[in-house]
C-alpha atoms as a PDB file:
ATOM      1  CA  UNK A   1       5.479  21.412   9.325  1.00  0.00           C
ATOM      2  CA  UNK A   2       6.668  17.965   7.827  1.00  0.00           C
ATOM      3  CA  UNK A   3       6.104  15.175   9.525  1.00  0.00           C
ATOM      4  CA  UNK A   4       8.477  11.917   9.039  1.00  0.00           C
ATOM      5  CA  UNK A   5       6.588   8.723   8.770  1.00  0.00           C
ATOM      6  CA  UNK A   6       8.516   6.012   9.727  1.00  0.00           C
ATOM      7  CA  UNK A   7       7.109   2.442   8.080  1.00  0.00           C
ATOM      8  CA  UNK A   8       8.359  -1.722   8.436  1.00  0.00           C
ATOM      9  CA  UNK A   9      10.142  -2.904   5.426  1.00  0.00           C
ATOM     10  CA  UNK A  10       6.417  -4.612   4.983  1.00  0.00           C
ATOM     11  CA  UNK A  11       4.328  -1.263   5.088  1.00  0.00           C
ATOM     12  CA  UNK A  12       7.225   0.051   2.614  1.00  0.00           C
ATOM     13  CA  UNK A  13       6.928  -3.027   0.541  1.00  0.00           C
ATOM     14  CA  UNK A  14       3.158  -2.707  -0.009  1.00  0.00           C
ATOM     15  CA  UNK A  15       3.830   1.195  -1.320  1.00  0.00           C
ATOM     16  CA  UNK A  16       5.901   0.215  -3.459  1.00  0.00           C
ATOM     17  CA  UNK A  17       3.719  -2.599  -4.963  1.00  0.00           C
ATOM     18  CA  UNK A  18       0.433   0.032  -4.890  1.00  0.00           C
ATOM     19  CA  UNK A  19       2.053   2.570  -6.322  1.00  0.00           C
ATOM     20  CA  UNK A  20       3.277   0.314  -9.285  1.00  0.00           C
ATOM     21  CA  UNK A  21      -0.489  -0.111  -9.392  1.00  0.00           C
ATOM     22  CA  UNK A  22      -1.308   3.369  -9.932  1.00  0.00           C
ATOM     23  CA  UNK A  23       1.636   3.215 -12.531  1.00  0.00           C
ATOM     24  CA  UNK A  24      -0.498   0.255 -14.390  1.00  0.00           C
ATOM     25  CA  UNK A  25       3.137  -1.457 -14.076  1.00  0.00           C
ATOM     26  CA  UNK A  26       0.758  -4.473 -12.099  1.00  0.00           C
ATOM     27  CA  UNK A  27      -2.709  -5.689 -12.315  1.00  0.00           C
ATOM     28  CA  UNK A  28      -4.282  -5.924  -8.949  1.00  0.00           C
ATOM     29  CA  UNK A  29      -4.696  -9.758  -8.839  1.00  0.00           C
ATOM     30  CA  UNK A  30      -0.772  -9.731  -9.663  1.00  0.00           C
ATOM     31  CA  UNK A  31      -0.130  -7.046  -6.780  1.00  0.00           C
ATOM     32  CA  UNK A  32      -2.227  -9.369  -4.166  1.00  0.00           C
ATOM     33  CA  UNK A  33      -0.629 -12.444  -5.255  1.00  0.00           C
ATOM     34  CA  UNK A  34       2.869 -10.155  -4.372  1.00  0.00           C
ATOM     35  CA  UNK A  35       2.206  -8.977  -0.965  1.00  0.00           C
ATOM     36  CA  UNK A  36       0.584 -12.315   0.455  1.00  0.00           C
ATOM     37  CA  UNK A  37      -3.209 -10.803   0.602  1.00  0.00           C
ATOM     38  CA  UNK A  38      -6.654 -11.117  -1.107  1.00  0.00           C
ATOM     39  CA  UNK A  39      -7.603  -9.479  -4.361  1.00  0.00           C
ATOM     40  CA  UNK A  40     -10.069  -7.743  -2.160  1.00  0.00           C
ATOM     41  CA  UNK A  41      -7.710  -6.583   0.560  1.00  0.00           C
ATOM     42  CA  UNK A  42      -5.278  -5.296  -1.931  1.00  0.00           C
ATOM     43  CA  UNK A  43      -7.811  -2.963  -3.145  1.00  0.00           C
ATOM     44  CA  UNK A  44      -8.643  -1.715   0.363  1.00  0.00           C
ATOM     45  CA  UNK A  45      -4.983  -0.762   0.715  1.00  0.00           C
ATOM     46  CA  UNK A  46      -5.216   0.926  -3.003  1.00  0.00           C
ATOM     47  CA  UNK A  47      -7.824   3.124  -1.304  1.00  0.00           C
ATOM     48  CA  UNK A  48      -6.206   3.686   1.748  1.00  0.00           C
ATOM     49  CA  UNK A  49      -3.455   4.557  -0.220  1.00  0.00           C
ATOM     50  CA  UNK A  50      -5.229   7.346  -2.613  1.00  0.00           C
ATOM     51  CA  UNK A  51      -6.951   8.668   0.269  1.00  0.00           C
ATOM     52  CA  UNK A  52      -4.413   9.001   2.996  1.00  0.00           C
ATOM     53  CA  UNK A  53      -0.800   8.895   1.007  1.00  0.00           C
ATOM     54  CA  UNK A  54       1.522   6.806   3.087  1.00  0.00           C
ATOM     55  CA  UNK A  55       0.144   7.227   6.195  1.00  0.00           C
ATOM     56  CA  UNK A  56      -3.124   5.067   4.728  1.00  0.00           C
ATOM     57  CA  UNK A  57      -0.195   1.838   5.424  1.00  0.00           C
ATOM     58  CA  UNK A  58       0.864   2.340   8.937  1.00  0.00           C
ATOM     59  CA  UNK A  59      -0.986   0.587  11.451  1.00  0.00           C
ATOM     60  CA  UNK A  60      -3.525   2.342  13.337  1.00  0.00           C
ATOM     61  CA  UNK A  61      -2.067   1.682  16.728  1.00  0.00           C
ATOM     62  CA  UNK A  62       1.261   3.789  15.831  1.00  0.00           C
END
């Protein structure tokens, strides 16, 4: 079974900006300067990210 994740234009902003990451389209400084966060966040996000797809974005309370 499939289930539909349903993400703020800012959780689908910072996929998008990751995943040009993974892509080596972006350095990570660049990406961090993009979404408004440390260098250091940004990469905690990358992880989330590789580990947990999507769903490593949405906030833990949803």
């Amino acid at each position: 079974m499939e289930t539909t994740i349903a993400l703020t234009m800012k959780e689908q902003k910072r996929v998008e900006i990751i995943q040009r990451v993974f892509r080596r389209e972006l350095r990570m400084a660049e990406a961090a300067l993009v979404l408004g966060v440390t260098e250091r966040h940004a990469y905690r996000v990358k992880a989330r990210i590789r580990e947990e797809g999507v769903r490593g974005v949405v906030h833990g309370n949803r």
